[in-house]
PDB file of N, CA and C in Angstrom:
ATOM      1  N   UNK A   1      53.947  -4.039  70.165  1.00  0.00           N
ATOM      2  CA  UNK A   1      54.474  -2.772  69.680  1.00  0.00           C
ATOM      3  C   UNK A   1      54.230  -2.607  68.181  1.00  0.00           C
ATOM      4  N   UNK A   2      54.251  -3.661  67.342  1.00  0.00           N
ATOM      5  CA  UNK A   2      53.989  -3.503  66.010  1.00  0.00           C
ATOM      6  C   UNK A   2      52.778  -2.862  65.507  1.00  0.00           C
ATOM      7  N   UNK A   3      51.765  -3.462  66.389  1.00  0.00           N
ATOM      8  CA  UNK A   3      50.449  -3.220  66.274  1.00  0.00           C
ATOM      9  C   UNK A   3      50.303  -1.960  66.610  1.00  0.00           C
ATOM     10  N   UNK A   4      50.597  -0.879  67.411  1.00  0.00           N
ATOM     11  CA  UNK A   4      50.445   0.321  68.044  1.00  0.00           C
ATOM     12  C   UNK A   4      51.520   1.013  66.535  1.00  0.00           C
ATOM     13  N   UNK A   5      52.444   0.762  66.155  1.00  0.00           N
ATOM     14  CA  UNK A   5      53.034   1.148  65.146  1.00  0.00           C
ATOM     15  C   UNK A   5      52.578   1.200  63.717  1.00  0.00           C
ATOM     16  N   UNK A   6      51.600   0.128  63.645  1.00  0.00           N
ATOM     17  CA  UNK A   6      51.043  -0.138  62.172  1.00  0.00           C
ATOM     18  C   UNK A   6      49.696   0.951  62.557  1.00  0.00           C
ATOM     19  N   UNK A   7      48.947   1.137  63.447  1.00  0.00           N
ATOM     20  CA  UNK A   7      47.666   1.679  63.665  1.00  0.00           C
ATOM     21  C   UNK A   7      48.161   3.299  63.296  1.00  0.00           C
ATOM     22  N   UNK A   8      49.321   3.728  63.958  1.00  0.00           N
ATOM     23  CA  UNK A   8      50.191   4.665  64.096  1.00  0.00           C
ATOM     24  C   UNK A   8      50.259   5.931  62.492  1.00  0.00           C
ATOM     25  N   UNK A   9      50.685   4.200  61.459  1.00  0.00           N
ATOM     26  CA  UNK A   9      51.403   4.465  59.790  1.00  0.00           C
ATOM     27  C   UNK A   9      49.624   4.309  59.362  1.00  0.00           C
ATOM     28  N   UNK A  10      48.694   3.592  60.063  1.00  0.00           N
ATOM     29  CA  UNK A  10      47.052   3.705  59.388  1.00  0.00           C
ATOM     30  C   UNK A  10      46.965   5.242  58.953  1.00  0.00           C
ATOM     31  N   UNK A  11      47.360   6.018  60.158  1.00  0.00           N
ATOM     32  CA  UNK A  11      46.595   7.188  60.366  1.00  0.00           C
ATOM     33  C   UNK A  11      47.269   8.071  59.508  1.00  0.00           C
ATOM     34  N   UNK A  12      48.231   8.149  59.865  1.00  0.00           N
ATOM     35  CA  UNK A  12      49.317   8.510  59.020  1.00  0.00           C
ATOM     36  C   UNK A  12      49.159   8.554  57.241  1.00  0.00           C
ATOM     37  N   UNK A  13      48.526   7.281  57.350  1.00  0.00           N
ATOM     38  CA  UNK A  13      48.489   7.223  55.444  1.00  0.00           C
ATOM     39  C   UNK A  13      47.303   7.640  55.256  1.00  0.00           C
ATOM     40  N   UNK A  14      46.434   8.432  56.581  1.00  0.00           N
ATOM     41  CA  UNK A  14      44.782   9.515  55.998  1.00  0.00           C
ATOM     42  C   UNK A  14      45.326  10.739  55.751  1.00  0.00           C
ATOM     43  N   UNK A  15      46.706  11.164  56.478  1.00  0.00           N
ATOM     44  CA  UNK A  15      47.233  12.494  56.769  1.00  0.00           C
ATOM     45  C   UNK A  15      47.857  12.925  55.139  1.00  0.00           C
ATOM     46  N   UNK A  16      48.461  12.032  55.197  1.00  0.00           N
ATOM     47  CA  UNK A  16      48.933  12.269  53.686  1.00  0.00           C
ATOM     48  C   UNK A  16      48.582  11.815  52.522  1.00  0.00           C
ATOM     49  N   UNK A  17      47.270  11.138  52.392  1.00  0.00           N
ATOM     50  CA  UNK A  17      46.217  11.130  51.192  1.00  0.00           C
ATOM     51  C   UNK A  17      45.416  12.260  51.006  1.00  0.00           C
ATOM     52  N   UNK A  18      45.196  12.946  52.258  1.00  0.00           N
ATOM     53  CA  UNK A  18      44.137  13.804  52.542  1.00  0.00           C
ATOM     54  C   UNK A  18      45.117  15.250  52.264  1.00  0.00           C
ATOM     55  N   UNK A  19      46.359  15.485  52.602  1.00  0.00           N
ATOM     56  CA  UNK A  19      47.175  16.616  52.149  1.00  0.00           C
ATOM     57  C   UNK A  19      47.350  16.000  50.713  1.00  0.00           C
ATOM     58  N   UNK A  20      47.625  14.596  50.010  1.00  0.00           N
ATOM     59  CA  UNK A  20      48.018  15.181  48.616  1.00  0.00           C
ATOM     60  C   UNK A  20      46.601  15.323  47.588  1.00  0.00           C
ATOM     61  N   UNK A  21      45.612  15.308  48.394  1.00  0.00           N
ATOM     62  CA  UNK A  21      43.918  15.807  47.810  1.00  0.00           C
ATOM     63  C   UNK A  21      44.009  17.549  47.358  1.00  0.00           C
ATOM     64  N   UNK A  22      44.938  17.841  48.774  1.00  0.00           N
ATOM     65  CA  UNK A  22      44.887  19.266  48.856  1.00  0.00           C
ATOM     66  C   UNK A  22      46.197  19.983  48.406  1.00  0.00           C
ATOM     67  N   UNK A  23      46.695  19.151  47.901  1.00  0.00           N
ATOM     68  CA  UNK A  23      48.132  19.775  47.315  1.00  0.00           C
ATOM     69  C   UNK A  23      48.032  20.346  45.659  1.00  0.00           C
ATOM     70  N   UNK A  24      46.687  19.983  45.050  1.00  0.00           N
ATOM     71  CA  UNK A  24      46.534  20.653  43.616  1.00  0.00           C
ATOM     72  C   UNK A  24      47.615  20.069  43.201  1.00  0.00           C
ATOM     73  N   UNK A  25      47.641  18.549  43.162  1.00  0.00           N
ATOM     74  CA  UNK A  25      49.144  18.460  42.917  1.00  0.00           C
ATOM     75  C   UNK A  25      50.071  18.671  42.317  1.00  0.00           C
ATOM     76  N   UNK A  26      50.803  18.530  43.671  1.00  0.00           N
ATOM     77  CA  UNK A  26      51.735  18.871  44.718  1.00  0.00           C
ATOM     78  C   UNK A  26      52.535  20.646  44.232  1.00  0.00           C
ATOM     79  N   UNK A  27      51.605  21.075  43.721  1.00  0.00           N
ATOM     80  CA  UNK A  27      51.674  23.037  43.704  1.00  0.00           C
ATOM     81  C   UNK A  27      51.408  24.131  44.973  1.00  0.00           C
ATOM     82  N   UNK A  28      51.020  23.006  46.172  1.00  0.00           N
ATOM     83  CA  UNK A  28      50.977  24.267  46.956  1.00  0.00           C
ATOM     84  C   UNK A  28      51.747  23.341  48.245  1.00  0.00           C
ATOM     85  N   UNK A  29      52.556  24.541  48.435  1.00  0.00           N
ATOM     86  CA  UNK A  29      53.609  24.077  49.632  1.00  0.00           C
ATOM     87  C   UNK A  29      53.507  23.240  50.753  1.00  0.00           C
ATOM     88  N   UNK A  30      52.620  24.324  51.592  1.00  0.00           N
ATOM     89  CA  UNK A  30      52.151  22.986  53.188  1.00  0.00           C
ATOM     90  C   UNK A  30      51.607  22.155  53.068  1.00  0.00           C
ATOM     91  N   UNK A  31      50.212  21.696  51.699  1.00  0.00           N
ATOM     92  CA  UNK A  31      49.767  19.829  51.671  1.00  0.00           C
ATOM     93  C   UNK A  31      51.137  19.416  51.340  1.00  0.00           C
ATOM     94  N   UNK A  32      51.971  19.798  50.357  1.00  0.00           N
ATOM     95  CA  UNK A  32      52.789  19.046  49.891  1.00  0.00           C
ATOM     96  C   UNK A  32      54.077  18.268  50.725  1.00  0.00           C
ATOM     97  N   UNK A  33      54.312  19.467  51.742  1.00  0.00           N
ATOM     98  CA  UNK A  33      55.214  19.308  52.713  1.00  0.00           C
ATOM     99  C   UNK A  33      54.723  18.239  53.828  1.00  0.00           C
ATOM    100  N   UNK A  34      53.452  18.238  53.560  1.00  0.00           N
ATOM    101  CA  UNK A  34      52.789  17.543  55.218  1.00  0.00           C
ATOM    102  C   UNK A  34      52.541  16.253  54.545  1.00  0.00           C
ATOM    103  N   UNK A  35      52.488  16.297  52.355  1.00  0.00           N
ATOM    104  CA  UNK A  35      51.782  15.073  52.142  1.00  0.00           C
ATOM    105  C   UNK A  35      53.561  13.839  51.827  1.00  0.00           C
ATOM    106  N   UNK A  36      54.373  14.708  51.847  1.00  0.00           N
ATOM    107  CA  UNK A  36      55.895  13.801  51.767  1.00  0.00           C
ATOM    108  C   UNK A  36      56.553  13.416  53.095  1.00  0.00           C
ATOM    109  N   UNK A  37      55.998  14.462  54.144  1.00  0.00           N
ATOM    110  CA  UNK A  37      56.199  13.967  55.786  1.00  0.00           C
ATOM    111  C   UNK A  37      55.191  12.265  56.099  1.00  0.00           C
ATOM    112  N   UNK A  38      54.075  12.685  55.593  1.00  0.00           N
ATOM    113  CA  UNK A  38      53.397  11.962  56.220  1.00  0.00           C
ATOM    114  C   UNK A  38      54.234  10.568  55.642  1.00  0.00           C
ATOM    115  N   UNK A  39      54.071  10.496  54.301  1.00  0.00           N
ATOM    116  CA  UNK A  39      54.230   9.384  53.476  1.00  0.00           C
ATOM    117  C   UNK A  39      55.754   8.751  53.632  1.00  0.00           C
ATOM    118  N   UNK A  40      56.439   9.323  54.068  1.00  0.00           N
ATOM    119  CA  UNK A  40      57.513   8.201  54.485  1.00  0.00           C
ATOM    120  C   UNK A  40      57.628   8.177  55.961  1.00  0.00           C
ATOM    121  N   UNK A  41      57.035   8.699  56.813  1.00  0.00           N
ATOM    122  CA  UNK A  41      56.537   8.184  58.143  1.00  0.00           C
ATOM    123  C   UNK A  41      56.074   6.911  58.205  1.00  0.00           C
ATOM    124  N   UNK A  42      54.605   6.907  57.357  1.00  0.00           N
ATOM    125  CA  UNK A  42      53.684   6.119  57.381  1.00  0.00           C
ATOM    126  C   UNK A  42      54.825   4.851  56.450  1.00  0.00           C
ATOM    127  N   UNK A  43      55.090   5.002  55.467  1.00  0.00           N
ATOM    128  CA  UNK A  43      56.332   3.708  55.125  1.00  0.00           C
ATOM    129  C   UNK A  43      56.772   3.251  56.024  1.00  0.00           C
ATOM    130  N   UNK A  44      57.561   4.079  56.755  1.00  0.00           N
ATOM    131  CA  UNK A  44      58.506   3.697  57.418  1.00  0.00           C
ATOM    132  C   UNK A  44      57.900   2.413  58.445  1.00  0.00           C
ATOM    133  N   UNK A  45      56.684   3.083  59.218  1.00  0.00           N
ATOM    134  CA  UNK A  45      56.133   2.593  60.044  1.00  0.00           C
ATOM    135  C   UNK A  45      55.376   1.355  59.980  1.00  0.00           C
ATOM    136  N   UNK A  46      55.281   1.234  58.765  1.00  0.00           N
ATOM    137  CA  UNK A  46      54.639   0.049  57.894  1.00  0.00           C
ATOM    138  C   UNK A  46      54.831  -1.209  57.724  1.00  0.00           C
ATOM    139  N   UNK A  47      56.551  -0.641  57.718  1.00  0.00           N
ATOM    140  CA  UNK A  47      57.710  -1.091  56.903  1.00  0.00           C
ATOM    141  C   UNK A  47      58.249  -2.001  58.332  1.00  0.00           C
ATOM    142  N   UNK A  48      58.077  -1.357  59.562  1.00  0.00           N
ATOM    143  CA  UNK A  48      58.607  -1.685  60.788  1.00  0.00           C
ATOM    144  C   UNK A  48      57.770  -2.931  61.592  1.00  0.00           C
ATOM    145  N   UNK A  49      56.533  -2.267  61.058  1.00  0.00           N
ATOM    146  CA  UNK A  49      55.407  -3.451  62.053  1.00  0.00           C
ATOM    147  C   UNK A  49      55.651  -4.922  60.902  1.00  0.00           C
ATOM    148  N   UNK A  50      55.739  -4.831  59.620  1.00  0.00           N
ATOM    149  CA  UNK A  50      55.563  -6.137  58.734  1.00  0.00           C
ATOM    150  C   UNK A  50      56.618  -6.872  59.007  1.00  0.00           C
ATOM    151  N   UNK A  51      57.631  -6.431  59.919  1.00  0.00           N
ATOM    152  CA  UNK A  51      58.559  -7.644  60.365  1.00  0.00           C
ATOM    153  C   UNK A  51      58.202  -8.794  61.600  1.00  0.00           C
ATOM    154  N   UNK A  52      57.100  -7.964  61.981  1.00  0.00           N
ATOM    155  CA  UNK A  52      56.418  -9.128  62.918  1.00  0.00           C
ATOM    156  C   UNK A  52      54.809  -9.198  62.695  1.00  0.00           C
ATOM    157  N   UNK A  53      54.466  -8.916  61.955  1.00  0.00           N
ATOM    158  CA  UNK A  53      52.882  -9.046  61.102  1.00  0.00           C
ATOM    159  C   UNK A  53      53.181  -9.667  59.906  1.00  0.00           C
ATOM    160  N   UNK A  54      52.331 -10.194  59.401  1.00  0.00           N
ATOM    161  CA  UNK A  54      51.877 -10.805  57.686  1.00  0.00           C
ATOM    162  C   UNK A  54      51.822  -9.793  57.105  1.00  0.00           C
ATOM    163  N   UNK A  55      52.882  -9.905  55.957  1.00  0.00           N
ATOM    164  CA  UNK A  55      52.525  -8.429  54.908  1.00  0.00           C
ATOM    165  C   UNK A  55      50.691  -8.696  54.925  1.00  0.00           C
ATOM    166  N   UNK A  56      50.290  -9.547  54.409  1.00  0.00           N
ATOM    167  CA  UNK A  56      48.855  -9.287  53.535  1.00  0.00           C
ATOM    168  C   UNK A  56      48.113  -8.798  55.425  1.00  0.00           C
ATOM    169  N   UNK A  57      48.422  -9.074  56.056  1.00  0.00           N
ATOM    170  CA  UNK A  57      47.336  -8.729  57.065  1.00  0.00           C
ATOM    171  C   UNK A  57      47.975  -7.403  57.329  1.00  0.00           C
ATOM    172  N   UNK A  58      49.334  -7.219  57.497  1.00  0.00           N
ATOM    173  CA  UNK A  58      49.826  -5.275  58.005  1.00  0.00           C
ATOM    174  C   UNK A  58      49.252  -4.648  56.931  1.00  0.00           C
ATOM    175  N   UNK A  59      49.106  -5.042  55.557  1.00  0.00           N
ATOM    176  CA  UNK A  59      49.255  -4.087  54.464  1.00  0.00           C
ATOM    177  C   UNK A  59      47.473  -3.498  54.373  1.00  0.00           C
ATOM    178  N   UNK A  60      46.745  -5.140  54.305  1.00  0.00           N
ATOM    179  CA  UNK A  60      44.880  -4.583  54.462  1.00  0.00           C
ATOM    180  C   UNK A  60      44.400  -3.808  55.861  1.00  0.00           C
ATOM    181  N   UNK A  61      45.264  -3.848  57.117  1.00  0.00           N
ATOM    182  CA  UNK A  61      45.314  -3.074  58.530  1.00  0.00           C
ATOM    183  C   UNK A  61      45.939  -1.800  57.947  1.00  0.00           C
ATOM    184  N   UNK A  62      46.813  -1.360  57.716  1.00  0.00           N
ATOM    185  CA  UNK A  62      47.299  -0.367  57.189  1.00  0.00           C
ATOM    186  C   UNK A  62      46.505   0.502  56.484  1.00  0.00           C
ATOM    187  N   UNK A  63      46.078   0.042  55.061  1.00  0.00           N
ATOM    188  CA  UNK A  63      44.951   0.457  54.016  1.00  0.00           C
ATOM    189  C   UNK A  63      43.735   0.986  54.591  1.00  0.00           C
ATOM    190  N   UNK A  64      43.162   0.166  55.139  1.00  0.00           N
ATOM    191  CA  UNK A  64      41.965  -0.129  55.796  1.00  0.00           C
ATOM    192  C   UNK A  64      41.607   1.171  57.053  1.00  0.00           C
ATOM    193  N   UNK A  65      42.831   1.236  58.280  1.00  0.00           N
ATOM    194  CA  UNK A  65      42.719   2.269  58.594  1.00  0.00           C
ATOM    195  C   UNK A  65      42.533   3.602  57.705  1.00  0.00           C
ATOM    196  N   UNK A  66      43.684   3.713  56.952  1.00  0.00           N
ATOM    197  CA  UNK A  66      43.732   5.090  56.300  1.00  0.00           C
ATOM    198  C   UNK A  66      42.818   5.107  55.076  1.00  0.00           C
ATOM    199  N   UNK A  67      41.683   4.468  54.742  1.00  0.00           N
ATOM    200  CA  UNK A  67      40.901   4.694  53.949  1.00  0.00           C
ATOM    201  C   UNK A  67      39.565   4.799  54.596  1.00  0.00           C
ATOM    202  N   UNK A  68      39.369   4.465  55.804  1.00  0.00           N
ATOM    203  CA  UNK A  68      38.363   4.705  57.143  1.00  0.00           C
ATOM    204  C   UNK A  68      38.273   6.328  57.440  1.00  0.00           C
ATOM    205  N   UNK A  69      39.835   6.184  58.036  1.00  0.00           N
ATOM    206  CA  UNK A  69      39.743   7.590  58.079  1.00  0.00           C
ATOM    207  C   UNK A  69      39.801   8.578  57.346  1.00  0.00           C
ATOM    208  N   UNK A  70      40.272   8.707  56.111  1.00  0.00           N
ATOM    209  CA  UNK A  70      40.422   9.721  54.989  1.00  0.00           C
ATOM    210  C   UNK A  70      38.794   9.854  54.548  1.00  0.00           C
ATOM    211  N   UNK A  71      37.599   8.841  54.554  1.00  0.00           N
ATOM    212  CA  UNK A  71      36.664   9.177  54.345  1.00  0.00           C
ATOM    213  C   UNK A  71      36.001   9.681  55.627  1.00  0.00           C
ATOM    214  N   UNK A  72      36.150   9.348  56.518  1.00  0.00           N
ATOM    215  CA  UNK A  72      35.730  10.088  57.987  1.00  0.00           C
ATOM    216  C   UNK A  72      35.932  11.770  57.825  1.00  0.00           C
ATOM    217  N   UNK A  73      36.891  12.047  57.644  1.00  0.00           N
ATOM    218  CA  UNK A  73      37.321  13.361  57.284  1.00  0.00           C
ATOM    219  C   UNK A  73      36.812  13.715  55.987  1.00  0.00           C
ATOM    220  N   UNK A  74      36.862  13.349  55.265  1.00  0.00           N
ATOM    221  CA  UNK A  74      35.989  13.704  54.424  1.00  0.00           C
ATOM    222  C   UNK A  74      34.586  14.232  54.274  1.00  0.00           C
ATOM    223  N   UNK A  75      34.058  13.158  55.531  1.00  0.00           N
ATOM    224  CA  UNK A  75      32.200  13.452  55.465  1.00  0.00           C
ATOM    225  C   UNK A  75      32.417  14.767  56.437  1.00  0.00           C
ATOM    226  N   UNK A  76      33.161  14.778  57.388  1.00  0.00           N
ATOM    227  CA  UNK A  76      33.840  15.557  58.555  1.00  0.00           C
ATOM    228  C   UNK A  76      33.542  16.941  57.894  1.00  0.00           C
ATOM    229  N   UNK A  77      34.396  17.475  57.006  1.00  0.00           N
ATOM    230  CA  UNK A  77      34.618  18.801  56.513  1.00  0.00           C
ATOM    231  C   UNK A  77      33.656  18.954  55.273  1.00  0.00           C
ATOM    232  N   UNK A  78      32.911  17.889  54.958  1.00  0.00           N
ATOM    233  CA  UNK A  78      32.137  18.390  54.072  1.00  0.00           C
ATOM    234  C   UNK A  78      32.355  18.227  52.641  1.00  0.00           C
ATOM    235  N   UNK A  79      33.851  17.304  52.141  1.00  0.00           N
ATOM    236  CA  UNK A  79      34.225  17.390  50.917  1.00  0.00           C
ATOM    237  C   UNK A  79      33.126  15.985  50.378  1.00  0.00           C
ATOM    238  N   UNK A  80      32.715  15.117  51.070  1.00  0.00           N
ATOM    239  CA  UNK A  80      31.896  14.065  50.788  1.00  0.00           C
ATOM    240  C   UNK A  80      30.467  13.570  51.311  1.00  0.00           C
ATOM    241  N   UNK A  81      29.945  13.380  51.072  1.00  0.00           N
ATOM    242  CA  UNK A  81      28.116  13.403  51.463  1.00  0.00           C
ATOM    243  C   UNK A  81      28.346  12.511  52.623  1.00  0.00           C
ATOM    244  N   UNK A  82      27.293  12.649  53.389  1.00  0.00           N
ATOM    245  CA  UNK A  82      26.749  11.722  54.729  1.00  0.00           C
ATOM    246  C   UNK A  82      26.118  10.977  54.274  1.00  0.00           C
ATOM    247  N   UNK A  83      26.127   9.749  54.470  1.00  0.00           N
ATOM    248  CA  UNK A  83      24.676   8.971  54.143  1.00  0.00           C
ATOM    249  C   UNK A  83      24.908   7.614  55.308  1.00  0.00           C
ATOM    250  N   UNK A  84      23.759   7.017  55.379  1.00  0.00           N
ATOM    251  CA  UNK A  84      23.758   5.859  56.411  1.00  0.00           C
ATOM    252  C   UNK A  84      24.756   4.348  55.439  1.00  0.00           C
ATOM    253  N   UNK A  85      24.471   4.176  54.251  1.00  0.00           N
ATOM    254  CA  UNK A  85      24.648   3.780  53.640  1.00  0.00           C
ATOM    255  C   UNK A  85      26.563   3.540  53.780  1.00  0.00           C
ATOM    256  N   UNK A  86      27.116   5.112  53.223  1.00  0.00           N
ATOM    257  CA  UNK A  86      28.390   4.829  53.342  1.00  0.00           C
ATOM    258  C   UNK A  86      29.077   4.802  55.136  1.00  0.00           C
ATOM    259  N   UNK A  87      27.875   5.057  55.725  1.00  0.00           N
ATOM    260  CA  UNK A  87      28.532   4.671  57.147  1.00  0.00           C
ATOM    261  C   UNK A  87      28.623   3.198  57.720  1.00  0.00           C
ATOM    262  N   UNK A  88      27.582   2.459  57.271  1.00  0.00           N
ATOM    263  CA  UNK A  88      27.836   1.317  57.896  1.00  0.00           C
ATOM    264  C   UNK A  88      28.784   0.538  56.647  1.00  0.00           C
ATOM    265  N   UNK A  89      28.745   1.045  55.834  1.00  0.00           N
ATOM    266  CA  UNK A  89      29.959   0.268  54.939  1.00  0.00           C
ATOM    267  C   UNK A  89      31.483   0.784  55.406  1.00  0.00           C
ATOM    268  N   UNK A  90      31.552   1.274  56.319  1.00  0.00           N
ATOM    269  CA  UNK A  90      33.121   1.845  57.025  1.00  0.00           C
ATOM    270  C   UNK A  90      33.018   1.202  58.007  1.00  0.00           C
ATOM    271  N   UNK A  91      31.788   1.004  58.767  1.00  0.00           N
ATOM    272  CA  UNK A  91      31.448   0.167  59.757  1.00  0.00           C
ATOM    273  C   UNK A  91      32.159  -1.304  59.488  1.00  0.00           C
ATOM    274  N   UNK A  92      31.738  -1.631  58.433  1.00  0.00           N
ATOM    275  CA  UNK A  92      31.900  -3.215  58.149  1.00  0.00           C
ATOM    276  C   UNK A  92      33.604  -3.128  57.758  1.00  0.00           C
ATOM    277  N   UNK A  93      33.799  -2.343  56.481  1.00  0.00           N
ATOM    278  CA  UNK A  93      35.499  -2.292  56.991  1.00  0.00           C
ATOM    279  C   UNK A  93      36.333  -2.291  58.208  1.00  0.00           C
ATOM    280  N   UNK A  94      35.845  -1.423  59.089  1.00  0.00           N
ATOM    281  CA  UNK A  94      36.259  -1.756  60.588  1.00  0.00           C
ATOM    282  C   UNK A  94      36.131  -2.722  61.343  1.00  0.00           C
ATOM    283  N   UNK A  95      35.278  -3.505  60.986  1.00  0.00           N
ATOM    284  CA  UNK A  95      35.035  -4.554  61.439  1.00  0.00           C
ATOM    285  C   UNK A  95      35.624  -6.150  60.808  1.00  0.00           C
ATOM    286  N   UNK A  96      36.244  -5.503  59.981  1.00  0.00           N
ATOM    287  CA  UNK A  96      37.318  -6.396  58.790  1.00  0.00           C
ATOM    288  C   UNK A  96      38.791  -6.340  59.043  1.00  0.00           C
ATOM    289  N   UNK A  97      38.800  -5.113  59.390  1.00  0.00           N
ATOM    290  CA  UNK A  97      40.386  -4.756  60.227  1.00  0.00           C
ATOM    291  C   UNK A  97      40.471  -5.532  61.756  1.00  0.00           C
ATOM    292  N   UNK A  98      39.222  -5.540  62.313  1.00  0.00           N
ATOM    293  CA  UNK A  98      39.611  -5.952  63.607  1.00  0.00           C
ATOM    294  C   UNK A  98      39.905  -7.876  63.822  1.00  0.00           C
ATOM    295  N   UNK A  99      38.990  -8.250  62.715  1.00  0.00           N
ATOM    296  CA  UNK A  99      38.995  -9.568  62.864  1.00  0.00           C
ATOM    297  C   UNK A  99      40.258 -10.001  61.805  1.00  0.00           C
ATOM    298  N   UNK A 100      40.874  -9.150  61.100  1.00  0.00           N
ATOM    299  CA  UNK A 100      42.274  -9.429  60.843  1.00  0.00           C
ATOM    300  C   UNK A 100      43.201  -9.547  61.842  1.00  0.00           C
ATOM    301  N   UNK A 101      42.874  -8.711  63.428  1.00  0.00           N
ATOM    302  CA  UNK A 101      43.975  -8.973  64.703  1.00  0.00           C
ATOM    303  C   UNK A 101      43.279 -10.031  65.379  1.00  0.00           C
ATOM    304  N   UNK A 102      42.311 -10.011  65.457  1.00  0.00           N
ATOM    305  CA  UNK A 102      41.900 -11.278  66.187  1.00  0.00           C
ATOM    306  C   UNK A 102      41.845 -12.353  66.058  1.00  0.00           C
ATOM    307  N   UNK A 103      42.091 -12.509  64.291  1.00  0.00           N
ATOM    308  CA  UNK A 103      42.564 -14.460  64.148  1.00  0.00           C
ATOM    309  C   UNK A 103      43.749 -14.442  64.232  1.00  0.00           C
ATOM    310  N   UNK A 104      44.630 -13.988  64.363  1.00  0.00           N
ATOM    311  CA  UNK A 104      46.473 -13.480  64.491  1.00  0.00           C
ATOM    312  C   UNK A 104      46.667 -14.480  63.905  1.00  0.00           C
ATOM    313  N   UNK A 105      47.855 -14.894  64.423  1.00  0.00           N
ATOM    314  CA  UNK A 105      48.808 -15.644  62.986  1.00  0.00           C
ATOM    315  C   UNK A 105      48.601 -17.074  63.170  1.00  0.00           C
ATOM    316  N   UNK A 106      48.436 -17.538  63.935  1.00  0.00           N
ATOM    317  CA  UNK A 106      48.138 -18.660  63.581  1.00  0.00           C
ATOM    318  C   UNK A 106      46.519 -19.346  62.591  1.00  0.00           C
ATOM    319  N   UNK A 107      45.807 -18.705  61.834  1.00  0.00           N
ATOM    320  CA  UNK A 107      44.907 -18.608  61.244  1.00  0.00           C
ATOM    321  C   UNK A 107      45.281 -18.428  59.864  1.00  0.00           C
ATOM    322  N   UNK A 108      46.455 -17.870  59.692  1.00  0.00           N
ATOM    323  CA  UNK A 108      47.135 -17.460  58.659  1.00  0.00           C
ATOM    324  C   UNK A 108      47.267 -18.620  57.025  1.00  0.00           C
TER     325      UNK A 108
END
């Protein structure tokens, strides 16, 4: 359950990096509203899985998602260039997140 919870606060922390991009900050109402929802969601949720995860492994799973996806969306809508380059380097982050669950804790 932690794990479905931390993946949960990943996404979560693209939602509200990506609204406080768009909040001119924090001067226009709905990023701002969606970027203070998101952000103590995503705490919260963070906050919930690291009682049975390794801070340093919830916190780089955490990060890691929501900096995957905030640039995904990014190339997505156009605010950031395509290139092969920054794709397989998200590639390899993803692939850094996963082998953070797959040595689990006893690797620790």
């Amino acid at each position: 359950m932690s794990w479905i919870v931390l993946i949960i606060s990943g996404v979560l922390e693209a939602v509200w990096a990506t609204a406080l991009g768009k909040s001119e900050g924090l001067t226009r109402l709905w990023p701002s509203v969606i970027f203070g929802v998101g952000l103590i969601l995503s705490m919260l949720g963070l906050a919930f899985a690291m009682r049975d995860i390794a801070t340093g492994t919830a916190y780089a799973v955490w990060v890691g998602i929501g900096a995957t996806l905030t640039v995904i969306w990014a190339m997505i809508t156009g605010d950031t260039e395509i290139s092969w380059l920054r794709i397989l380097l998200l590639m390899g982050l993803v692939g850094c997140i996963v082998g953070l669950k797959l040595i689990g804790p006893g690797h620790e």
